[in-house]
C-alpha atoms as a PDB file:
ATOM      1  CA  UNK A   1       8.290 138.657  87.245  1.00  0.00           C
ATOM      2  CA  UNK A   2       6.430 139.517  84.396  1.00  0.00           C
ATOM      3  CA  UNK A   3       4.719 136.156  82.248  1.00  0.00           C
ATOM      4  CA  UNK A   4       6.058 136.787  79.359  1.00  0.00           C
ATOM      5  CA  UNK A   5       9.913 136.243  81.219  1.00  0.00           C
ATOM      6  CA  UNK A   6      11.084 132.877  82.159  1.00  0.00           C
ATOM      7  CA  UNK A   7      14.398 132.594  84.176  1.00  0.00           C
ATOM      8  CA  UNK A   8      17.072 130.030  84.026  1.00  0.00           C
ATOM      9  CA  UNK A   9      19.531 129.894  86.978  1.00  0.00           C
ATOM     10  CA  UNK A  10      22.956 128.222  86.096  1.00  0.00           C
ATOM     11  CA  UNK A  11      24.383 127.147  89.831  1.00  0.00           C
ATOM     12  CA  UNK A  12      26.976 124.300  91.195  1.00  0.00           C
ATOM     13  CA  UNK A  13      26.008 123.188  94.792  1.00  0.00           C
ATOM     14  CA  UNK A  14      29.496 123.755  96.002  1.00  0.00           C
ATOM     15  CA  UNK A  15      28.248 127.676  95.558  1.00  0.00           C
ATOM     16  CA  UNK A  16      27.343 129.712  98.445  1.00  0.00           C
ATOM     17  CA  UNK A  17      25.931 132.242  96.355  1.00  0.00           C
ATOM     18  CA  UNK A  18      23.958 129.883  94.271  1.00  0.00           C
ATOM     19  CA  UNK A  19      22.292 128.452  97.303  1.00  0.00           C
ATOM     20  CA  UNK A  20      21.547 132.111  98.523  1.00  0.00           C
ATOM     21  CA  UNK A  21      19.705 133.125  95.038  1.00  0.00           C
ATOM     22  CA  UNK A  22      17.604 129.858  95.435  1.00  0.00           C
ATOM     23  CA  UNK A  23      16.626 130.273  99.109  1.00  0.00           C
ATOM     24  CA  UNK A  24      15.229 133.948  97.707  1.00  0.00           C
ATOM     25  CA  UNK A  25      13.843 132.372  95.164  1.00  0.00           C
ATOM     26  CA  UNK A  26      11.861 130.348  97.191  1.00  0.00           C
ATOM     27  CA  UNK A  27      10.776 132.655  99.722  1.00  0.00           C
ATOM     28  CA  UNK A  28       9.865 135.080  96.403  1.00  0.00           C
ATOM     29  CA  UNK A  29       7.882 131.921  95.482  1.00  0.00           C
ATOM     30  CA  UNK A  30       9.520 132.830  92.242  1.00  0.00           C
ATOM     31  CA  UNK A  31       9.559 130.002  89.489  1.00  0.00           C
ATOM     32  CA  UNK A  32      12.714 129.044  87.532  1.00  0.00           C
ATOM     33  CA  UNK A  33      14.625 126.220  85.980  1.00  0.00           C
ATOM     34  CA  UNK A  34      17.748 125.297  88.037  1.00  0.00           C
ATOM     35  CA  UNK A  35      20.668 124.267  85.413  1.00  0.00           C
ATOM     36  CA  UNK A  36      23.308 122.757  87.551  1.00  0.00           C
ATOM     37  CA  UNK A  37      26.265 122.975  85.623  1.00  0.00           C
ATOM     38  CA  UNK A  38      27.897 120.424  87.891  1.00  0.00           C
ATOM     39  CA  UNK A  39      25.787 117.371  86.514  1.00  0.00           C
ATOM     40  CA  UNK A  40      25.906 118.678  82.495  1.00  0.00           C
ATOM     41  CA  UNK A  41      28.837 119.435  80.842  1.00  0.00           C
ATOM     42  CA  UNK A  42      26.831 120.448  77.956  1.00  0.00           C
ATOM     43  CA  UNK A  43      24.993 123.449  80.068  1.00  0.00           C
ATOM     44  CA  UNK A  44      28.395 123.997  81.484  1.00  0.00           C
ATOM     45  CA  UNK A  45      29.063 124.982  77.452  1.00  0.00           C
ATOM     46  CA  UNK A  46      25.587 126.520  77.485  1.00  0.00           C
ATOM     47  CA  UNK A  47      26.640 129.262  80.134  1.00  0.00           C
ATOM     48  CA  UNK A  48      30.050 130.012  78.363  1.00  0.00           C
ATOM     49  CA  UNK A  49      27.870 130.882  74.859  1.00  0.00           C
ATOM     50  CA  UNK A  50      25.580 132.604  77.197  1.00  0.00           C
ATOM     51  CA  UNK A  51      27.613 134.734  79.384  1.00  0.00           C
ATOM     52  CA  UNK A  52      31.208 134.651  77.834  1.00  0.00           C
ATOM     53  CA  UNK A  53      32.192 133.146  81.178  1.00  0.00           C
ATOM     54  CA  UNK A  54      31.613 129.767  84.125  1.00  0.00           C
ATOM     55  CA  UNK A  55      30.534 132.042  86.804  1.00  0.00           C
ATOM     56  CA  UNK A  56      27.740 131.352  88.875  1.00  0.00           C
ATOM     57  CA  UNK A  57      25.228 132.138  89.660  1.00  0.00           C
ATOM     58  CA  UNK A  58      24.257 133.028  86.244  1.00  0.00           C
ATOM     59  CA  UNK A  59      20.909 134.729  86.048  1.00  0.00           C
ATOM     60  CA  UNK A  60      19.319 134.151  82.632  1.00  0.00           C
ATOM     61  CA  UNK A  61      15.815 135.807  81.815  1.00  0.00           C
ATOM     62  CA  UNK A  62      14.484 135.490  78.604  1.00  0.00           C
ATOM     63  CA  UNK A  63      11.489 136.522  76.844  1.00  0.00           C
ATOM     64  CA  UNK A  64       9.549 133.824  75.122  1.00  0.00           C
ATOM     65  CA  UNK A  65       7.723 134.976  72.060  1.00  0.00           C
ATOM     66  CA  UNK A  66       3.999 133.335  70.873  1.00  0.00           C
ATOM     67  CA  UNK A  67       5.586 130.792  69.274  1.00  0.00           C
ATOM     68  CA  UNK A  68       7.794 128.964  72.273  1.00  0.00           C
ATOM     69  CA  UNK A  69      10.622 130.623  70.859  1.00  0.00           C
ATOM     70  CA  UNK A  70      12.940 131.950  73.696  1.00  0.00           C
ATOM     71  CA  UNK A  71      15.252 135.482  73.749  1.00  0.00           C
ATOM     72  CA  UNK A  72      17.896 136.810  75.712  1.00  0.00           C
ATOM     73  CA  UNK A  73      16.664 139.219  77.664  1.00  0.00           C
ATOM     74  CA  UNK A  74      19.006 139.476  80.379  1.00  0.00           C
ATOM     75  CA  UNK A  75      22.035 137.951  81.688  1.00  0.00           C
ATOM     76  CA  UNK A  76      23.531 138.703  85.216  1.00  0.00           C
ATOM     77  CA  UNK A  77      26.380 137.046  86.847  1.00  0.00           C
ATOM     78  CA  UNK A  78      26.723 136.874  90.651  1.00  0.00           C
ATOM     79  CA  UNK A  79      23.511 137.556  93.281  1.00  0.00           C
ATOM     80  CA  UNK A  80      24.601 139.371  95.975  1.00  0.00           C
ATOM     81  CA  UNK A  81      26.209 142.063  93.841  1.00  0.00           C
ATOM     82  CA  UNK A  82      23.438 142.479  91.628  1.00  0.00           C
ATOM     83  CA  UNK A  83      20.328 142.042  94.535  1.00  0.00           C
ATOM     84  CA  UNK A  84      18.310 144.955  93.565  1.00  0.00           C
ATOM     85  CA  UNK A  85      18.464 145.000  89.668  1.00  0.00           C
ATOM     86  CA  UNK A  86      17.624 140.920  90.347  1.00  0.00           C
ATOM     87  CA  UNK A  87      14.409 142.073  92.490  1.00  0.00           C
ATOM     88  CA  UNK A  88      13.332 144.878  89.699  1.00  0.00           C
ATOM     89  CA  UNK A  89      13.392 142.223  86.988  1.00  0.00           C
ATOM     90  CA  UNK A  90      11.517 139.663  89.385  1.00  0.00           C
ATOM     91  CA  UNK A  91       9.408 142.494  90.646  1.00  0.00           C
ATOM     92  CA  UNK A  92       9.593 141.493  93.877  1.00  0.00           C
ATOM     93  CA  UNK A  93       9.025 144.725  96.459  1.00  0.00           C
ATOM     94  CA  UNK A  94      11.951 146.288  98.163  1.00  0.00           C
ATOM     95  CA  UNK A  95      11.383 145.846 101.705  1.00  0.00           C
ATOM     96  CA  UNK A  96      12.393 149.054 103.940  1.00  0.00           C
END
């Protein structure tokens, strides 16, 4: 992942495809902020402004400008689905 990206993941730990995008997270050694939406209501409202929807896992990247200021870069609902695009953004290599 580039430094100038930071990624929020939106989960519930009743999700197994939550726990899935943080186990490759974690083998990626990739850093993010985990919002579980089951212990805030108010990031539960977050990822409806964010996505239009209360699916997760909710990928959110964002750019973060020179100022602190964050940016949409990205949103992408679901893991499995969405593996490779996930890895490009993360730039993590495609193992063959």
């Amino acid at each position: 992942m580039t430094d100038k990206l930071i990624l929020e993941l939106y989960t519930r730990p009743t999700c197994s495809d939550c726990q899935q995008a943080k186990e490759f997270l974690a083998l990626h050694q990739i850093p993010y902020v985990d919002k579980d939406v089951s212990k805030d209501l108010k990031l539960e409202d977050d990822l409806k402004t964010i996505s239009g929807t209360r699916i997760v896992p909710s990928f959110v990247f964002y750019n973060k400008n020179i100022w602190g200021k964050k940016k949409i870069h990205k949103n992408i609902i679901g893991f499995e689905p969405n593996k490779q695009e996930i890895m490009e953004l993360l730039n993590v290599p495609v193992v063959q």
